[in-house]
Protein backbone atom coordinates (compact mmCIF):
# COMPACT_ATOMS: atom_id res chain seq x y z
CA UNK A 1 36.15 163.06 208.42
CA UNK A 2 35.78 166.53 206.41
CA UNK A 3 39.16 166.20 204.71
CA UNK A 4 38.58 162.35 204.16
CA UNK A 5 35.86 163.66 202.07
CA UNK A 6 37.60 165.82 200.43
CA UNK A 7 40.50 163.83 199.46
CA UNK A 8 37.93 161.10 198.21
CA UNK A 9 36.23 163.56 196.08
CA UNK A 10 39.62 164.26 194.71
CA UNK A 11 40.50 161.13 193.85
CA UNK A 12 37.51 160.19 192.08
CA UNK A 13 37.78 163.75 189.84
CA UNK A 14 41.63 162.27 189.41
CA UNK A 15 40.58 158.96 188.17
CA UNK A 16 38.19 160.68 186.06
CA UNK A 17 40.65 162.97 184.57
CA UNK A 18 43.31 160.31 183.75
CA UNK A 19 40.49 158.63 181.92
CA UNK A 20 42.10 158.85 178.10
CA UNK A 21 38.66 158.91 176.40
CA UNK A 22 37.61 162.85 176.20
CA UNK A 23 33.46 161.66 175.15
CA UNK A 24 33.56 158.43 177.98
CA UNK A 25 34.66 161.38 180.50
CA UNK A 26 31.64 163.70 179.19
CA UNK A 27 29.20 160.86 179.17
CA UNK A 28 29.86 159.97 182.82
CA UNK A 29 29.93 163.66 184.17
CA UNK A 30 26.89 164.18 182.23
CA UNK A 31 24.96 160.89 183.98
CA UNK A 32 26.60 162.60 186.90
CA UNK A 33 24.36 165.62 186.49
CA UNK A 34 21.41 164.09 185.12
CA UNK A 35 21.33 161.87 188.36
CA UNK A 36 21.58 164.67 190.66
CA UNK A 37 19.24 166.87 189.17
CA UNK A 38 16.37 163.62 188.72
CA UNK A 39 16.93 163.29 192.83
CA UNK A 40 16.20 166.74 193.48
CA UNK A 41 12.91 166.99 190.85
CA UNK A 42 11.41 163.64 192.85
CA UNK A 43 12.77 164.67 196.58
CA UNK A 44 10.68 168.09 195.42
CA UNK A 45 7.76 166.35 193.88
CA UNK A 46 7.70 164.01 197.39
CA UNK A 47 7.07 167.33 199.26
CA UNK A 48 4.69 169.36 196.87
CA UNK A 49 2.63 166.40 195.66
CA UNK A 50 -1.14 166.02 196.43
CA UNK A 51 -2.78 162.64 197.78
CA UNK A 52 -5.71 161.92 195.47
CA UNK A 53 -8.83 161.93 196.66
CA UNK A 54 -10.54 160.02 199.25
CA UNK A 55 -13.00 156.94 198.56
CA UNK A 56 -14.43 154.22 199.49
CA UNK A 57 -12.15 150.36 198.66
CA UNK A 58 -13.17 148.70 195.27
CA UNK A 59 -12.56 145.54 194.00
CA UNK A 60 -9.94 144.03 192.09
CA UNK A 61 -10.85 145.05 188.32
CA UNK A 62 -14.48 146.14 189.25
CA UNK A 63 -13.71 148.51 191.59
CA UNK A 64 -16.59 150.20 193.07
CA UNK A 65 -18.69 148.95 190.36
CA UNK A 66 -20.91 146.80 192.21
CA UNK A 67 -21.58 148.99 195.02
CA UNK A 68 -23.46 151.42 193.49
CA UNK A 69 -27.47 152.04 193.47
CA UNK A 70 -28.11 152.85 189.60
CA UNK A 71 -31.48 153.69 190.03
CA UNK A 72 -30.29 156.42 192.81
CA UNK A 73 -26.65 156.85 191.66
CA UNK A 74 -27.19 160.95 192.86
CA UNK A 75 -28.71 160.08 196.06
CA UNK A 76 -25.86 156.73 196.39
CA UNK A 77 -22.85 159.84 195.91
CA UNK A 78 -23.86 162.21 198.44
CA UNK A 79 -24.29 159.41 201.20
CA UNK A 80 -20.89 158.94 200.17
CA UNK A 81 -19.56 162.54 200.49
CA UNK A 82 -21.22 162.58 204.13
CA UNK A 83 -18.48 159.53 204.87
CA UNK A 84 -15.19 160.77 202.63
CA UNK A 85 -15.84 164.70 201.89
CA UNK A 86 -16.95 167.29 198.77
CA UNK A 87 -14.35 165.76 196.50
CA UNK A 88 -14.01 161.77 196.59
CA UNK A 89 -12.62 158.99 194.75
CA UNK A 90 -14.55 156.08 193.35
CA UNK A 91 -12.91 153.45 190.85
CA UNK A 92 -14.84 152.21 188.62
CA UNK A 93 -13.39 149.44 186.25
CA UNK A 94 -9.97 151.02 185.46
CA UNK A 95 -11.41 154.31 185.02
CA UNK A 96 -11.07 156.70 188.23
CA UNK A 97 -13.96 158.86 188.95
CA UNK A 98 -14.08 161.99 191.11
CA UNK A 99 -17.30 163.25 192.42
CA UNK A 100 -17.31 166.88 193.56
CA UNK A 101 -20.09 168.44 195.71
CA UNK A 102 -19.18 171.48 196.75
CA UNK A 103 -19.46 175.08 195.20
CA UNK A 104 -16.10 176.62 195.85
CA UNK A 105 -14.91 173.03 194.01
CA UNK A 106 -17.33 173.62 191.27
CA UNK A 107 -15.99 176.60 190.89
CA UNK A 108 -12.59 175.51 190.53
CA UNK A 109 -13.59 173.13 188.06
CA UNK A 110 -16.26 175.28 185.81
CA UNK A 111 -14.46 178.70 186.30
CA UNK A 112 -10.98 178.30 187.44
CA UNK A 113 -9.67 175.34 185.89
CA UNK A 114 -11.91 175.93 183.27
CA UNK A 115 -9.82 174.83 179.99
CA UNK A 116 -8.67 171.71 181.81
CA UNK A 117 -11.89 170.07 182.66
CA UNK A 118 -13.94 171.60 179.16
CA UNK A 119 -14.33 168.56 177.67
CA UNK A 120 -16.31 165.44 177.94
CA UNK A 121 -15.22 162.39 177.75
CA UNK A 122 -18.25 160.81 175.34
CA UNK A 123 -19.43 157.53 176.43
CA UNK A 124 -20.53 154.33 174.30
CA UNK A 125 -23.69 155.08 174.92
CA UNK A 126 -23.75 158.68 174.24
CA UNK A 127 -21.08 157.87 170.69
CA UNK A 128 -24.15 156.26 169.30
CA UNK A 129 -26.83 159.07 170.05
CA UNK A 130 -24.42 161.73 169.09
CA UNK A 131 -23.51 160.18 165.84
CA UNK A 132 -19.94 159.24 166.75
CA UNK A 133 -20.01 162.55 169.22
CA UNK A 134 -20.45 165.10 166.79
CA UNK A 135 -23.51 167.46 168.76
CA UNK A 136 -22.91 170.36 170.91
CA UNK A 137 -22.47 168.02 173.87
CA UNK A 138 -19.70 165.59 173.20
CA UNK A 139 -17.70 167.52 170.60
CA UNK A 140 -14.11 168.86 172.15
CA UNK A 141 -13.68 172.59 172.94
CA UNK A 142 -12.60 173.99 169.91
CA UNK A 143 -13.45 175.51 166.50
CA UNK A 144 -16.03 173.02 165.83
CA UNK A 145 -17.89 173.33 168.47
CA UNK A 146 -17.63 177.29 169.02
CA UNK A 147 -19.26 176.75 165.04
CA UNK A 148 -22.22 174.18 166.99
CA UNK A 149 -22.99 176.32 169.92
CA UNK A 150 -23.14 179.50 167.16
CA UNK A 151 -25.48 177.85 165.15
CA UNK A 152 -27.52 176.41 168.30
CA UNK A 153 -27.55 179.90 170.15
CA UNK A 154 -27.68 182.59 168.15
CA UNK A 155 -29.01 181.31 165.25
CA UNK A 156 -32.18 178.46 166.90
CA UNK A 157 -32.78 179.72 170.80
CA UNK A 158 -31.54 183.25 170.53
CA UNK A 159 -34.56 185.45 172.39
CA UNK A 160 -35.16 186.69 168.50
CA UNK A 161 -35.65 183.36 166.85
CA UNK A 162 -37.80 182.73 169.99
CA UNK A 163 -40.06 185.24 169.33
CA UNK A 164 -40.31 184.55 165.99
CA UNK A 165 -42.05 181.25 166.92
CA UNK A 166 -44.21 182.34 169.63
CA UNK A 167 -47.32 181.51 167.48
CA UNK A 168 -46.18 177.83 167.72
CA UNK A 169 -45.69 177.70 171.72
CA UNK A 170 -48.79 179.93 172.29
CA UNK A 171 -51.22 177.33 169.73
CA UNK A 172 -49.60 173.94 171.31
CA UNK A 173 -50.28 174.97 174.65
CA UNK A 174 -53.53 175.96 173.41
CA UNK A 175 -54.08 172.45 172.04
CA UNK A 176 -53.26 171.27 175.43
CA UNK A 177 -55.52 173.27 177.22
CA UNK A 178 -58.65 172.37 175.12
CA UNK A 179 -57.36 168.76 175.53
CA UNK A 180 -57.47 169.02 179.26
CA UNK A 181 -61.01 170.20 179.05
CA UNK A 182 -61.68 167.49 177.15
CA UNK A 183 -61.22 165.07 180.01
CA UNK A 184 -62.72 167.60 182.95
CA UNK A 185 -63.51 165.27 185.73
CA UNK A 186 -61.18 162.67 184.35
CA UNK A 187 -57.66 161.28 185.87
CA UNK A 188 -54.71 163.30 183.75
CA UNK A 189 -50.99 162.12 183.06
CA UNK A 190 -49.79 165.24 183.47
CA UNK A 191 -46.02 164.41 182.39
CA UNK A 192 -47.28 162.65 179.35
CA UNK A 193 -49.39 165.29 177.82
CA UNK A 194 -46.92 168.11 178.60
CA UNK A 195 -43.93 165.98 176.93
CA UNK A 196 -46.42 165.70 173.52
CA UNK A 197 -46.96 169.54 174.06
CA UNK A 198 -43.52 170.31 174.35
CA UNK A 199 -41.87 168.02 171.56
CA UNK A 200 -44.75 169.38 169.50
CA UNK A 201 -43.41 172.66 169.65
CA UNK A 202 -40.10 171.67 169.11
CA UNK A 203 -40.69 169.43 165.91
CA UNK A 204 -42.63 172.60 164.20
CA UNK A 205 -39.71 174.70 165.20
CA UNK A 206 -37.48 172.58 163.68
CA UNK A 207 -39.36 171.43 160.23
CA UNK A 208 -42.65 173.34 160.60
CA UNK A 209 -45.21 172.91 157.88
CA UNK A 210 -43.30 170.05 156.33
CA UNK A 211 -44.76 167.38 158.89
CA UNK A 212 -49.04 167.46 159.21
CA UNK A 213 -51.64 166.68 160.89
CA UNK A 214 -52.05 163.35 161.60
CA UNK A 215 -48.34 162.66 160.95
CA UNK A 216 -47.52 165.07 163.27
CA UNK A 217 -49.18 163.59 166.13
CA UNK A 218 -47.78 160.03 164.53
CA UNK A 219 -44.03 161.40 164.76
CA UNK A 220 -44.58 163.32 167.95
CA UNK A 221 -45.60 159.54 169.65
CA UNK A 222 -42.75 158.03 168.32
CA UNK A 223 -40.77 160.20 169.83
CA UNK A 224 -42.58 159.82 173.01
CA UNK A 225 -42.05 155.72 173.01
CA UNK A 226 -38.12 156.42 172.46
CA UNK A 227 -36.35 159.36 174.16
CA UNK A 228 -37.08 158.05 178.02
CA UNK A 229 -35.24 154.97 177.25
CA UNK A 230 -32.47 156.92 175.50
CA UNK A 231 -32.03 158.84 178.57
CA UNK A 232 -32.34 156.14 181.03
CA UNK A 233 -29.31 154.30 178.83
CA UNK A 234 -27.59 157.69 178.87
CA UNK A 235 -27.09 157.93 182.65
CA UNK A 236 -27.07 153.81 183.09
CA UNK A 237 -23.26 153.04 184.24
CA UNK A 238 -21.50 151.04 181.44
CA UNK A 239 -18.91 148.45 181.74
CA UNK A 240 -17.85 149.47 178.34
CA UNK A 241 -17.10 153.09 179.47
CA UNK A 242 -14.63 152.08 182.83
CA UNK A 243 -13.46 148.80 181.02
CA UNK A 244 -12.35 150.21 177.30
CA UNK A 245 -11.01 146.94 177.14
CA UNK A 246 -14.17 144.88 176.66
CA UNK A 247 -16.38 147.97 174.76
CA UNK A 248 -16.46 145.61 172.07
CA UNK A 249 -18.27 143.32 173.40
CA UNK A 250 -21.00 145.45 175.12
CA UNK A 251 -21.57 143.16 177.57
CA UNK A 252 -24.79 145.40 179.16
CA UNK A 253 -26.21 145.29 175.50
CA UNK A 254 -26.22 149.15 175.72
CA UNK A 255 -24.71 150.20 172.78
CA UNK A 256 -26.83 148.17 170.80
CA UNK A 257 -30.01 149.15 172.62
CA UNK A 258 -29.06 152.86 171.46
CA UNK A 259 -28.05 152.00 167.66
CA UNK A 260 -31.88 150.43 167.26
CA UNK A 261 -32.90 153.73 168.99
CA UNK A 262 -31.37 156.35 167.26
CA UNK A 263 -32.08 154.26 164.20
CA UNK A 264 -35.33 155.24 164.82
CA UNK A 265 -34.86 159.04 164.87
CA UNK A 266 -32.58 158.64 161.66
CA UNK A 267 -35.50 157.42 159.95
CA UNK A 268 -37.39 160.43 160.59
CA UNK A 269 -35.20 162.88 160.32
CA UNK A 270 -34.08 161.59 157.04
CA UNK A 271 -37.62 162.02 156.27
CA UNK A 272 -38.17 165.42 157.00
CA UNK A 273 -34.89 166.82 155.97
CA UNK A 274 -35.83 164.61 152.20
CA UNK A 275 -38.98 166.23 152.40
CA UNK A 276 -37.70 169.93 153.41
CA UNK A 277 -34.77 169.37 150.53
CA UNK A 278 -37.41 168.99 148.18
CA UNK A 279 -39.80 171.99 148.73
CA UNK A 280 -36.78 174.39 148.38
CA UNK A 281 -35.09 177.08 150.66
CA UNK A 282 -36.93 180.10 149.48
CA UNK A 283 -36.29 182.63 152.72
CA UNK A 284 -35.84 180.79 156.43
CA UNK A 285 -39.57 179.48 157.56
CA UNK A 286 -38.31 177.24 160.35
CA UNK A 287 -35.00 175.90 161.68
CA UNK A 288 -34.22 172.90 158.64
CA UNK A 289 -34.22 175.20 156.60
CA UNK A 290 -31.72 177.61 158.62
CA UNK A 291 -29.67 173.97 159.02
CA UNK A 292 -29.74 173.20 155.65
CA UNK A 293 -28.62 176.84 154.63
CA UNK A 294 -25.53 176.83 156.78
CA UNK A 295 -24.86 172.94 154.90
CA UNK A 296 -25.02 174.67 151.78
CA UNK A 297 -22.26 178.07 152.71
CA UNK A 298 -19.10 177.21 150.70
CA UNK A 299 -17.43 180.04 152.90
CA UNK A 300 -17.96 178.25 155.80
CA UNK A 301 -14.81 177.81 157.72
CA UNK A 302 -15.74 174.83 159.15
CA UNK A 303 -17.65 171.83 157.67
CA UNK A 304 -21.53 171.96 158.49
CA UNK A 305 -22.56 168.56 157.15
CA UNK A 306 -25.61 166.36 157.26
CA UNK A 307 -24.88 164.40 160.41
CA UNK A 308 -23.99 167.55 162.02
CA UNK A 309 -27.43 168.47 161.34
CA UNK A 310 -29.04 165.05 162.51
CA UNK A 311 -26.41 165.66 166.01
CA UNK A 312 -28.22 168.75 166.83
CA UNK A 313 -31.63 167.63 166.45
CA UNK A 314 -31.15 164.59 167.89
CA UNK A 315 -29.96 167.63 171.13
CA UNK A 316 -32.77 169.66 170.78
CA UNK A 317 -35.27 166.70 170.74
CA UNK A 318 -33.56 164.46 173.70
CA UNK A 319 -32.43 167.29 175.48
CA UNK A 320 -35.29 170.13 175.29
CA UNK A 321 -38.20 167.47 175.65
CA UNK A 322 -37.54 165.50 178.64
CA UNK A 323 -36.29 167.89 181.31
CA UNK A 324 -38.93 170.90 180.71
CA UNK A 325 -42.05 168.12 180.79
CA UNK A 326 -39.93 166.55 183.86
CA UNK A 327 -39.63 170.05 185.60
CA UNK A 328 -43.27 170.78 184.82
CA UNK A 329 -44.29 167.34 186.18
CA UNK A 330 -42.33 168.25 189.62
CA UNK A 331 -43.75 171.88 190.17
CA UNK A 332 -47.46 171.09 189.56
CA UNK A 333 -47.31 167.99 191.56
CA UNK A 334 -44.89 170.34 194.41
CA UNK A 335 -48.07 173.12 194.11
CA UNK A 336 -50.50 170.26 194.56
CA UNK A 337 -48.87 168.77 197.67
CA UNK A 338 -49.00 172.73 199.04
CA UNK A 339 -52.05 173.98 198.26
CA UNK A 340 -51.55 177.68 199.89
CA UNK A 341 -48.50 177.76 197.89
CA UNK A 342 -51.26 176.66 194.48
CA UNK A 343 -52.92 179.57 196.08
CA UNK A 344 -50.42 182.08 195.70
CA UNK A 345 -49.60 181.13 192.01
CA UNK A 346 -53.48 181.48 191.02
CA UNK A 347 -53.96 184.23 193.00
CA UNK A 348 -51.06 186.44 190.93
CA UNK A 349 -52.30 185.15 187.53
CA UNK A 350 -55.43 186.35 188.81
CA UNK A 351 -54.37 189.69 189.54
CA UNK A 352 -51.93 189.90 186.27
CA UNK A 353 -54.01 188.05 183.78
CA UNK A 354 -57.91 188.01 184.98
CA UNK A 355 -60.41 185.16 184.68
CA UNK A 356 -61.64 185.87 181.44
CA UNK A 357 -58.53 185.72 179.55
CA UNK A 358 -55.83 183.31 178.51
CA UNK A 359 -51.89 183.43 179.65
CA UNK A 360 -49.82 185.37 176.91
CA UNK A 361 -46.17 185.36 177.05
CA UNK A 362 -46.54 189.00 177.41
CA UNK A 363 -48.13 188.09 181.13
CA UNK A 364 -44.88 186.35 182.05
CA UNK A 365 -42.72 188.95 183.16
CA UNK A 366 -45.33 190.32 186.04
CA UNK A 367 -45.26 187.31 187.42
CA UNK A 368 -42.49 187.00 190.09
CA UNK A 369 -44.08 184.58 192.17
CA UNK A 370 -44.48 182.11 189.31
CA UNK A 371 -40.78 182.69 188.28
CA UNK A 372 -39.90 181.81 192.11
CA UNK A 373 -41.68 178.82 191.48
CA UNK A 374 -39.66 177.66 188.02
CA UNK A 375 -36.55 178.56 190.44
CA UNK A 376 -37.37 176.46 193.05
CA UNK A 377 -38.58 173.81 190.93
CA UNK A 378 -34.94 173.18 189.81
CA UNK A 379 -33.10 173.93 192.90
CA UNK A 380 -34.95 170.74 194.62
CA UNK A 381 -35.54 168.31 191.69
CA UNK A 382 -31.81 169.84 189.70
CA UNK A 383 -32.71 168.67 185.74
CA UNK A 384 -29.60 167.17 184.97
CA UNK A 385 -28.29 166.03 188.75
CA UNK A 386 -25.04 165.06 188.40
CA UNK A 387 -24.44 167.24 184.44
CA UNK A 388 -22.42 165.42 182.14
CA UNK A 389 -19.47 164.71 183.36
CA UNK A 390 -16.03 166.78 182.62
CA UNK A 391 -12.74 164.67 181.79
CA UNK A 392 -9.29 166.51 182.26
CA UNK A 393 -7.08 167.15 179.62
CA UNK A 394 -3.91 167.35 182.13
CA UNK A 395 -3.82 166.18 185.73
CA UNK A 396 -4.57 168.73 188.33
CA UNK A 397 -5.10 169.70 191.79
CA UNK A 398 -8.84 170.18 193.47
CA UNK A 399 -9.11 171.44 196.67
CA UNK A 400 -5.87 170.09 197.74
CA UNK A 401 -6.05 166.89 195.92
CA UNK A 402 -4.68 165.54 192.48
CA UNK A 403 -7.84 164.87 189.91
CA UNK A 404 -6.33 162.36 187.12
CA UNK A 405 -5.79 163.51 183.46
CA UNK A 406 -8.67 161.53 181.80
CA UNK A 407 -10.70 161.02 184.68
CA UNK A 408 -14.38 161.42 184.90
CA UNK A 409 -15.37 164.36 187.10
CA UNK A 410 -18.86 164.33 188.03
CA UNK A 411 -20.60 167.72 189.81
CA UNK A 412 -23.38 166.56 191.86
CA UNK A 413 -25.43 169.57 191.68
CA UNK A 414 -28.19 167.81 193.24
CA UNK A 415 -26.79 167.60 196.50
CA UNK A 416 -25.39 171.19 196.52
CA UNK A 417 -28.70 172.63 195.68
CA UNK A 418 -30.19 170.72 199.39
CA UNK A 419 -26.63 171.50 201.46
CA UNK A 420 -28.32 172.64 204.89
CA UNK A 421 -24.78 174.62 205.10
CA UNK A 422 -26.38 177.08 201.76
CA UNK A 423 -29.84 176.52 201.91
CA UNK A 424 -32.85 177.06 204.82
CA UNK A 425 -34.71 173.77 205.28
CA UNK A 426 -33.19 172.78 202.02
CA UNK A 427 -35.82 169.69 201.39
CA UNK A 428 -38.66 171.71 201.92
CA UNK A 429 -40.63 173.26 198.67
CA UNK A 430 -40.27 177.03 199.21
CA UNK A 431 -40.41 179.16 195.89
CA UNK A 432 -40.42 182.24 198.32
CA UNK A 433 -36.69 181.95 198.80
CA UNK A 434 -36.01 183.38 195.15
CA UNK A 435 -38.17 186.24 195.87
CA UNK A 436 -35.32 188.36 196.52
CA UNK A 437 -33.52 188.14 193.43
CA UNK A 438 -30.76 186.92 194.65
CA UNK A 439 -30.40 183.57 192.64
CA UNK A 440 -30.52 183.31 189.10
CA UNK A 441 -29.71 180.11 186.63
CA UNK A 442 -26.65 182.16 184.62
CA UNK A 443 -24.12 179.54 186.62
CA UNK A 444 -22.57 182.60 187.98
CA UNK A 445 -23.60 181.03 191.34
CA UNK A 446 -21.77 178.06 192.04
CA UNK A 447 -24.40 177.18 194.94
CA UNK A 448 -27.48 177.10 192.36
CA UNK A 449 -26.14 175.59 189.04
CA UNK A 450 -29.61 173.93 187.42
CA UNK A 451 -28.09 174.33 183.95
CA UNK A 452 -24.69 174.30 184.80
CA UNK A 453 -21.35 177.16 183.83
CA UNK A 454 -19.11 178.40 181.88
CA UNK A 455 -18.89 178.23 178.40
CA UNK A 456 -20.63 174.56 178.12
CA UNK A 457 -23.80 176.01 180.06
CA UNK A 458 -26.85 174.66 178.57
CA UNK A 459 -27.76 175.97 174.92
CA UNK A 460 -31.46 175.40 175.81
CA UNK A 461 -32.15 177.89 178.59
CA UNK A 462 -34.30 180.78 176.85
CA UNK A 463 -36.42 178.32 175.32
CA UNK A 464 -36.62 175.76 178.52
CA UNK A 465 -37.60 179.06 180.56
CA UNK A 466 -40.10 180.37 178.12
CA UNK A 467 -41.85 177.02 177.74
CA UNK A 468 -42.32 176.58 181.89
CA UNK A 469 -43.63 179.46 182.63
CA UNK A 470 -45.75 179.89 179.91
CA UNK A 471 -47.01 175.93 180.54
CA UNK A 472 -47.67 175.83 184.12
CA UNK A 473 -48.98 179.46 183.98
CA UNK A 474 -51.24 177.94 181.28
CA UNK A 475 -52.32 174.61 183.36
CA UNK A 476 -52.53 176.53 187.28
CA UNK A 477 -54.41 179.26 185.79
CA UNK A 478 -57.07 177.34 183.48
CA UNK A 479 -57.69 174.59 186.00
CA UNK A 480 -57.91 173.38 189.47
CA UNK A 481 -56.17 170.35 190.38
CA UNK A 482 -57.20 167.40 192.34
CA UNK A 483 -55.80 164.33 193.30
CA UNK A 484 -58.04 161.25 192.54
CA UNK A 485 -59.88 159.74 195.88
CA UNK A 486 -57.50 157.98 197.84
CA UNK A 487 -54.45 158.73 196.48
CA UNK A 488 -51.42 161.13 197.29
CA UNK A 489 -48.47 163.08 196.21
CA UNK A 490 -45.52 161.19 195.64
CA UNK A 491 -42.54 163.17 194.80
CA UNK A 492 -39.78 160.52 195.04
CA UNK A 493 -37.57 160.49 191.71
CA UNK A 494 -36.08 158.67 189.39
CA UNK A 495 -32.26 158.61 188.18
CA UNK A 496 -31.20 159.21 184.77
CA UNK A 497 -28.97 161.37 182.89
CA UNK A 498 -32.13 163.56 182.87
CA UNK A 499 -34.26 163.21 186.80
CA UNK A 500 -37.97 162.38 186.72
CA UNK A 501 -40.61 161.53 188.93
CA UNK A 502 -40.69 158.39 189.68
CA UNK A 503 -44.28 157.94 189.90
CA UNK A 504 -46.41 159.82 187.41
CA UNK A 505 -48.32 162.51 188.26
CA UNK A 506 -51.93 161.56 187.40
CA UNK A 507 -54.53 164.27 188.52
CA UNK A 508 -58.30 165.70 187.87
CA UNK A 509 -58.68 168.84 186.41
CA UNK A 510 -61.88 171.22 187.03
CA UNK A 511 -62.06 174.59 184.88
CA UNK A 512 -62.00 177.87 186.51
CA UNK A 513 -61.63 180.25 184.04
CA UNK A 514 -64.94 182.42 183.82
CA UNK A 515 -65.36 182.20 179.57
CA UNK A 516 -66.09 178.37 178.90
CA UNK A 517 -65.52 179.52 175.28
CA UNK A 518 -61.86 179.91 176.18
CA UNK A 519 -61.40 176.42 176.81
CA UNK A 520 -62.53 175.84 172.60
């Protein structure tokens, strides 16, 4: 059979060779080759290649679409992972989404595959609110976005340009304070009033003396009336997003929804930024102005523009109002439900600050107890629960399985942060946990990742940090808090690109500082 072989091998080389046409003979051999060596790359591919993830069965062209709970899409994608593991598959349209909820994955994603899976894919939803993705969120990784998160970091929230506007955190909360009093005995929406404290601060960091008074107050409503529903239409699932297909037609009416939104804000900032253009740059009084300086560099490498400048406020209003005021909303209502734990809080701001003065930022820093409570605060209620999601620029392998180029990878940090396998009596409120130091929020962690890692770690932290601690310090320290008769805690929350409380708090405040004049 061996020298059969042979001699049929030779004959085919001998019909080859008495083929007259030199190029026909090369163009066969070369087919030859080019066969052999495809059949080797594929029989190698069929032993090295990685299943994709596991998931649940979709539908023809909806997928999974239909199966999941909107309202509770964090709380819908762990039950999953209990069923089909810390890195699943769910189709969604024709768009294949990978959730991941586990922090050696997360790590692989935000530290080791880092490049790959930098980007975001921007949504419909989130082209409109980023003016055609041009903010620190949705732009790609590259020099454009190293000159964002420049201007955004070191130039806005740096600890420096922090301090510099102290006198603006320190009067608002102030303002809030003497509000509070106001209303002594009286049911308080907690959430509400610390969202108007907070964007307060932000809009005088950003345009300071240009907006007034009663305008102030007038803008700072506005804002109030719009950003929840921008960030409810942020995290709402789109059919637009998993069917590009159909985006034009938006049938969800989401994309529209957002364009009459952020038409809104584009009113007012075109207001403010007319108004700052007018009274001149002399020096850098607030952050416009610092905007409006880097618009004007003609050595600038890359292009600042005007709707770069409208991006980033639109980021530091959205994103720096809603999920402080949320946080804050969660931790008093969490030191409410446990009052020995209320207790512990007063009782260090007693020692620290004394009942006849008011919190300073100053204060902050002997106050470890407090800063266990901001920690735990976003371990159990995680800001952002499931981030934005990352898209891959290449396909790749995740803890043994292949993650799509283009899919959208989605890092449910809520459901890390209460893994029973990381944490003791994970659902249980206990700020004493991060007594020890041993957690912080830098993303270094990849089983405590409130703010998420890497280089697209949230811009916002120094300022988010300074404004909780200094808040709730501000609210447990100056008051007592009650429940009204009858009623109790309910600490259930609400979905969104940003988590909230599903019901608001609503409680009655009593003043317990020993100088009544402090509450004027």
């Amino acid at each position: 059979m061996y020298q059969e072989n042979l001699i049929n091998v030779s004959d085919a080389w001998l019909w080859l060779g008495n083929f007259g046409n030199t190029n026909i003979r090369a163009c066969i051999l070369m087919t030859i080759l080019v066969f052999i060596s495809w059949f080797a790359v594929f029989i190698k591919s069929k032993k090295t290649s990685h299943p994709l993830p596991p998931g649940p069965r979709g539908l023809p062209l909806v997928g999974n679409f239909l199966s999941l709970d909107a309202d509770n899409l964090h709380i819908c994608f762990a039950n999953l992972a209990k069923t089909y593991g810390p890195v699943m598959k769910l189709q969604l349209g024709r768009k294949a989404c990978i959730v991941i909820t586990s922090p050696s994955l997360a790590c692989e994603v935000f530290k080791e595959q880092e490049i790959n899976f930098i980007n975001r894919e921007v949504t419909a939803a989130g082209f409109e609110a980023s003016y055609g993705g041009t903010d620190i969120v949705w732009t790609p990784y590259g020099p454009e976005w190293r000159m964002l998160r420049k201007v955004c970091v070191h130039e806005m929230l740096s600890n420096t340009a922090l301090d510099s506007v102290y006198s603006l955190r320190r009067r608002e909360i102030r303002r809030t304070v003497q509000y509070i009093y106001s209303q002594i005995g009286s049911p308080v929406n907690v959430g509400e009033h610390m969202f108007l404290t907070i964007i307060n601060v932000i809009t005088n960091m950003m345009w300071g003396s240009t907006v007034k008074g009663e305008e102030r107050v007038v803008i700072g409503t506005k804002f109030r009336q719009v950003v929840n529903e921008i960030t409810q239409l942020l995290g709402m699932p789109n059919v637009s997003d998993f069917h590009p297909g159909l985006a034009r037609y938006d049938f969800q009416g989401i994309q529209k929804k957002m364009k009459d939104l952020v038409k809104r804000f584009d009113d007012i900032f075109e207001t403010v930024i007319s108004e700052k253009q007018k009274t001149g740059q002399e020096g850098i009084r607030d952050f416009m102005e610092c905007l409006l300086k880097f618009k004007s560099d003609p050595d600038a490498k890359i292009p600042f523009t005007m709707t770069h400048i409208k991006a980033l406020l639109m980021d530091m209003v959205v994103g720096g109002s809603e999920s402080t005021s949320n946080t804050m909303e969660f931790a008093l209502a969490e030191l409410i439900n446990k009052p020995q734990l209320m207790q512990k809080v007063q009782e260090e701001l007693q020692t620290v600050v004394g009942d006849d003065d008011m919190v300073e930022e100053s204060h902050i820093h002997k106050l470890p107890y407090l800063y266990a409570v901001m920690k735990e605060t976003l371990r159990l209620h995680a800001p952002i629960p499931l981030m934005v999601p990352r898209c891959p620029t290449e396909t790749s392998v995740v803890g043994g399985y292949t993650i799509p180029k283009g899919a959208r990878v989605f890092i449910n940090v809520w459901s890390i942060h209460r893994d029973p396998s990381i944490w003791e009596r994970p659902l249980e409120f206990d700020p004493e946990r991060f007594l020890d130091d041993k957690w912080d929020h830098s993303g270094k962690n990849f089983s405590y990742l409130p703010f998420g890692s890497g280089r697209r770690i949230c811009a916002g932290i120094t300022m988010a940090e300074r404004m909780f601690l200094l808040s709730l310090a501000s609210l447990v320290h100056s008051f007592n808090w009650n429940l009204p008769q009858g009623m109790k805690i309910d600490l259930s929350e609400k979905f969104g690109i940003v988590l909230k409380k599903r019901i608001p708090l609503v409680a009655i405040p009593t003043p317990k500082l020993s100088k009544l004049e402090l509450y004027q």
